[in-house]
Protein backbone atom coordinates (compact mmCIF):
# COMPACT_ATOMS: atom_id res chain seq x y z
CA UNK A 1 5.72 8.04 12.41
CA UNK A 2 6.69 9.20 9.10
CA UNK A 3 5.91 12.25 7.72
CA UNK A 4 6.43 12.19 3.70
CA UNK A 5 7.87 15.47 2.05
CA UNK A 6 4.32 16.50 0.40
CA UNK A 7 2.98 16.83 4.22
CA UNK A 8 2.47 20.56 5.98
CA UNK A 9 2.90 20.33 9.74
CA UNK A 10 -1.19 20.85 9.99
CA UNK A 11 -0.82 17.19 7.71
CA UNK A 12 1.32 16.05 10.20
CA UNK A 13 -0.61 16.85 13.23
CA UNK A 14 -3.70 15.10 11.48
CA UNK A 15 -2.18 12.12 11.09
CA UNK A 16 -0.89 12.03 14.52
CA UNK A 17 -4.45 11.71 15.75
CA UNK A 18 -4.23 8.37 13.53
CA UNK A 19 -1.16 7.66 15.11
CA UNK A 20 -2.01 8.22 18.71
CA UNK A 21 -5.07 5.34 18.18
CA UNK A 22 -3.44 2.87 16.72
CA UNK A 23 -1.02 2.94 19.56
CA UNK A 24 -3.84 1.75 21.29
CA UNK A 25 -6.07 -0.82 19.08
CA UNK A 26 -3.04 -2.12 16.26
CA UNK A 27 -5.13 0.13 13.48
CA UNK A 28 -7.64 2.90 13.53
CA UNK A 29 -10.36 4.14 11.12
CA UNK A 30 -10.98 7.66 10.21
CA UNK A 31 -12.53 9.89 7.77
CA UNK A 32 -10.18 11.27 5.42
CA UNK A 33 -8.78 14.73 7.25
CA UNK A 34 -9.39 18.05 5.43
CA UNK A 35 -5.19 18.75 5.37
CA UNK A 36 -5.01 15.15 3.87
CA UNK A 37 -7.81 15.86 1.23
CA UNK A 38 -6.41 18.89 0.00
CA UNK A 39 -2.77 17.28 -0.19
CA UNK A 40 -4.49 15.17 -2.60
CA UNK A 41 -6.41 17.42 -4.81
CA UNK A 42 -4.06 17.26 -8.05
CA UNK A 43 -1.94 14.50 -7.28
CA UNK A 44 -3.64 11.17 -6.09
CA UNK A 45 -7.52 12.40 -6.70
CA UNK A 46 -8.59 14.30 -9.80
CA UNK A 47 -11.28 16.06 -11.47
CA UNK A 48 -12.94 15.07 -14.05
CA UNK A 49 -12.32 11.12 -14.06
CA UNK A 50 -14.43 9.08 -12.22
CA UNK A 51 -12.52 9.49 -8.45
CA UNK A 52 -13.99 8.49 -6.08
CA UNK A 53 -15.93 10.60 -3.65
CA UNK A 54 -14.11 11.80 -0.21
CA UNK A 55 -16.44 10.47 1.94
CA UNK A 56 -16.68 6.81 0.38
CA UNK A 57 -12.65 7.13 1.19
CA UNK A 58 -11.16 6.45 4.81
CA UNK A 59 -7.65 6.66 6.31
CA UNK A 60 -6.46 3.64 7.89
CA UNK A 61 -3.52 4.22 10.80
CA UNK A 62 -1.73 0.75 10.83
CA UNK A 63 1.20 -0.59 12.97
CA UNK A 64 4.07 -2.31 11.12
CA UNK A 65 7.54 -3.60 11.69
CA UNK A 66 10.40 -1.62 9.74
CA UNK A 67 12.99 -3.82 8.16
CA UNK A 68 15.09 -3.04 11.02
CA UNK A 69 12.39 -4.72 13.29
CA UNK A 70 11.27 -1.16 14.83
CA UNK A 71 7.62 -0.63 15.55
CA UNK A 72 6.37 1.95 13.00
CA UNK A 73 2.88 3.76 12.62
CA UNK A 74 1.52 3.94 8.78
CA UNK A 75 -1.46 5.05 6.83
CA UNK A 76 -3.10 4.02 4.03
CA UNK A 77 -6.15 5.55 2.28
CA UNK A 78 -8.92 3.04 1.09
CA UNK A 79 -12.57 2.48 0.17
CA UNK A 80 -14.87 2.53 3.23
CA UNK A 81 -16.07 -0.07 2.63
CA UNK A 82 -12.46 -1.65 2.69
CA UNK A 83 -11.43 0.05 5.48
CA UNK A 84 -12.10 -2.35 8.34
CA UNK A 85 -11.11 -5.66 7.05
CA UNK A 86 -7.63 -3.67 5.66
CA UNK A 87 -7.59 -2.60 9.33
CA UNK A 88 -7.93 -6.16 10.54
CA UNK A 89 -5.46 -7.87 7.95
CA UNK A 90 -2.65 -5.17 8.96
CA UNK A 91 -3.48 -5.79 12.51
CA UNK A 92 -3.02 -9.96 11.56
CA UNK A 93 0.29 -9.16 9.78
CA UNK A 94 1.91 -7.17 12.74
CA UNK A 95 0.82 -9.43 15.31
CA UNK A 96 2.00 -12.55 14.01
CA UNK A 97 5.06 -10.60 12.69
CA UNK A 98 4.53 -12.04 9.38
CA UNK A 99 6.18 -9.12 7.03
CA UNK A 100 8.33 -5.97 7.34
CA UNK A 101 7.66 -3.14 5.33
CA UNK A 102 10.11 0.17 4.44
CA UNK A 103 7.42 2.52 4.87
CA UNK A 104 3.55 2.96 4.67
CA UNK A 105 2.65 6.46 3.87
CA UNK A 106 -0.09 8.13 1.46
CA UNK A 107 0.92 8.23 -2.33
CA UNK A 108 -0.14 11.98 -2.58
CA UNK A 109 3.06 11.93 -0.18
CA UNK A 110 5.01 11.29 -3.55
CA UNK A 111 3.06 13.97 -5.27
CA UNK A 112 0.82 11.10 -6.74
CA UNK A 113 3.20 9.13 -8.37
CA UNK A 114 3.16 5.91 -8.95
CA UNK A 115 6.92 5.43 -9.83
CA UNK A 116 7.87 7.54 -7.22
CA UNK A 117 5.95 5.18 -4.34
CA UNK A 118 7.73 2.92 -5.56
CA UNK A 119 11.21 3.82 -5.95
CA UNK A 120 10.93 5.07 -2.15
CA UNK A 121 9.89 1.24 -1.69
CA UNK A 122 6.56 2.86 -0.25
CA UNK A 123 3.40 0.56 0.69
CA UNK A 124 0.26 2.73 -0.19
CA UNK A 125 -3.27 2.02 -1.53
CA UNK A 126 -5.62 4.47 -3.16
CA UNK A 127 -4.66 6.16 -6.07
CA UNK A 128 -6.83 7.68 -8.89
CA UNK A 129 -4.65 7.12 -12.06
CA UNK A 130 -4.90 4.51 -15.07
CA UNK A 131 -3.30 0.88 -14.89
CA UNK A 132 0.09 0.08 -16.02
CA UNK A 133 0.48 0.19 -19.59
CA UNK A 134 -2.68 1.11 -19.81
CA UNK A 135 -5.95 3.85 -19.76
CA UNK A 136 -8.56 2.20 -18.05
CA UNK A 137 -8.60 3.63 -14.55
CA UNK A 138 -6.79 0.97 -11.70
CA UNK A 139 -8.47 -1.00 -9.11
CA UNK A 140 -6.13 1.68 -7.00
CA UNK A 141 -8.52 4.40 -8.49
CA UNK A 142 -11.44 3.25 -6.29
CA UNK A 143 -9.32 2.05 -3.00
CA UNK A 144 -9.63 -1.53 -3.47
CA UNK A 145 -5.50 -2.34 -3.92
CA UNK A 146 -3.11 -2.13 -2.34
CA UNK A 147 0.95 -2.34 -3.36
CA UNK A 148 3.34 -3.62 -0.84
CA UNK A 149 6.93 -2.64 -0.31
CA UNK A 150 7.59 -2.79 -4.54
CA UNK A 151 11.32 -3.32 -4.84
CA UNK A 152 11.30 -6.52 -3.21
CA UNK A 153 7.90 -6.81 -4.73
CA UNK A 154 8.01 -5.71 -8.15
CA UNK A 155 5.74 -5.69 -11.56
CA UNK A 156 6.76 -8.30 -13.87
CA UNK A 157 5.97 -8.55 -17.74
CA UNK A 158 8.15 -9.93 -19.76
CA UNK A 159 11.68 -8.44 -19.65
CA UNK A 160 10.21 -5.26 -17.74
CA UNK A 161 10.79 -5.14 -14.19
CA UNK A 162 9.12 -1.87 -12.08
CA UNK A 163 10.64 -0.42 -10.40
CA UNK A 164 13.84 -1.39 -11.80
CA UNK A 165 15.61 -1.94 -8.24
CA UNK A 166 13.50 -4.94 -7.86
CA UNK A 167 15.20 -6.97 -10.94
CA UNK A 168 16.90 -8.91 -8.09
CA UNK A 169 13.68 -10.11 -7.05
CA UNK A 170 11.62 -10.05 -10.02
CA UNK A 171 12.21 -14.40 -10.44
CA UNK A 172 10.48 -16.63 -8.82
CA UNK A 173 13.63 -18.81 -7.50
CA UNK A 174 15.35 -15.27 -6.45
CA UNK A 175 12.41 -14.52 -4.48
CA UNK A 176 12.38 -17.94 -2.85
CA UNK A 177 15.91 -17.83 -2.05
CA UNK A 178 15.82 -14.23 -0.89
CA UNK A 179 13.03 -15.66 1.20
CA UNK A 180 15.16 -18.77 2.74
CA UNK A 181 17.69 -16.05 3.25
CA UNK A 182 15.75 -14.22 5.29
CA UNK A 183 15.77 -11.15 3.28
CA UNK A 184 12.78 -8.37 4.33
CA UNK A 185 9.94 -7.37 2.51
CA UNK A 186 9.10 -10.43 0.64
CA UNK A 187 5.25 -11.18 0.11
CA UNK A 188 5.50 -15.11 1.74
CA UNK A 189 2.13 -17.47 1.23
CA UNK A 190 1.29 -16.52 4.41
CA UNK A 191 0.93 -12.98 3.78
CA UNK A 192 -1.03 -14.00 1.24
CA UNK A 193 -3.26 -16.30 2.87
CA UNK A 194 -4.28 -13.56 5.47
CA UNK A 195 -5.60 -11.09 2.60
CA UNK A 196 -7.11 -14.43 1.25
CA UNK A 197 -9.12 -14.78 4.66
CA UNK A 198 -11.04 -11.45 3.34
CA UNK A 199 -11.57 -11.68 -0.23
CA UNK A 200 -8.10 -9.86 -1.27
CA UNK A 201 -6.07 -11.90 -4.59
CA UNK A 202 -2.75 -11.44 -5.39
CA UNK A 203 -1.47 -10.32 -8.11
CA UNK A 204 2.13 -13.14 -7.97
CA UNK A 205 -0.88 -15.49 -8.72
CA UNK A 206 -1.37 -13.89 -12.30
CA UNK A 207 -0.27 -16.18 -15.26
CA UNK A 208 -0.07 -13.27 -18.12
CA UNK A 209 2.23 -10.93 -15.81
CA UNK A 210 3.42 -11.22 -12.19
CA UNK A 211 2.56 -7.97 -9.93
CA UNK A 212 4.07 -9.00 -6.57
CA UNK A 213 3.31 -5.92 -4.76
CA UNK A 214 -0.18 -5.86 -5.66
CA UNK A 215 -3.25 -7.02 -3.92
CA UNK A 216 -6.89 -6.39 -4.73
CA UNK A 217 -10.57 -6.82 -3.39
CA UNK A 218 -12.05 -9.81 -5.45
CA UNK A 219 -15.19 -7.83 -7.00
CA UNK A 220 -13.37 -5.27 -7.85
């Protein structure tokens, strides 16, 4: 398990209990932990702005394959009322193998931001902050999105690639050939089919901008 450089060792040891059941089951499904919630306080969940509240939030332990084909354990934080079927699509996705991923760790883990997740290529979910470009609060704000492994994933709109390591894959004939090649990472149509199976759209499906990395609850 990793253990980002925003978590205490009483952080640590909380998310070990995550860890120890999804060794287990493939995922587990727990309240958010008080060291968690307070490494969040002023970097992923704010005052003042319509967060969410902590107990309509859950932490998510998931298994996952590294891109060196390791077993990892990750966590994500996400609605509630997400928190199963996230649970069960992670589960679907490690058992059939179906995508690596560099690392799945909480975004507070990155002191809450958003182009530091993804610079450290990191898979997380829930995160109270506005939308790209924008000031209406993200579907991310309320734990229905998630953003998977963003360099070889990236957002797309026009001639701005984030982050900017994932230029080489911000195409969509690069990302089919880095696909054929066998490169890591890559969101595939079966990856998206699974979230599919629940409700979840992606955001390569867009027409106005292309957000690989993204996936949301239809609803939303």
């Amino acid at each position: 398990m990793r253990i980002g450089i925003y978590a205490g060792a009483a952080l640590g040891a909380a998310l070990a209990v995550g860890a120890t059941a999804v060794s287990a089951a493939d995922y587990a499904v727990q309240p958010v932990p008080d060291d968690l919630w307070a490494v969040m306080q002023d970097t992923s969940w704010h005052e003042g702005i319509d967060c969410p509240a902590r107990e309509d939030l859950a932490l998510v332990a998931v298994r996952y394959e590294d891109f060196e084909g390791a077993p990892q354990s990750g966590h994500l934080i996400v609605a509630a009322a997400h928190a199963e079927e996230i649970g069960a699509i992670f589960q679907e996705i490690w058992q059939r193998r179906l995508l690596r991923f560099a690392r799945i760790e909480p975004v507070s883990f990155h002191g809450g931001s958003d182009a530091a997740s993804m610079a450290a290529n990191n898979t997380s979910a829930f995160n109270c902050r506005t939308v790209t470009g924008g000031t209406r609060l993200s579907e991310h704000s309320y734990g229905a999105a998630i953003d998977i492994n963003p360099i070889q994933n990236p957002y797309v709109r026009g001639d701005r690639t984030l982050p900017p390591q994932g230029s080489p894959y911000d195409d969509p004939g690069e990302r089919e050939a880095a696909i054929e090649r066998g490169m890591p990472g890559l969101v595939t149509p079966d990856v998206v089919a699974v979230f599919a199976t629940h409700g979840w759209s992606w955001g390569g499906d867009w027409t106005s901008l292309k957000d690989y990395q993204h996936f949301s609850k239809s609803g939303n």
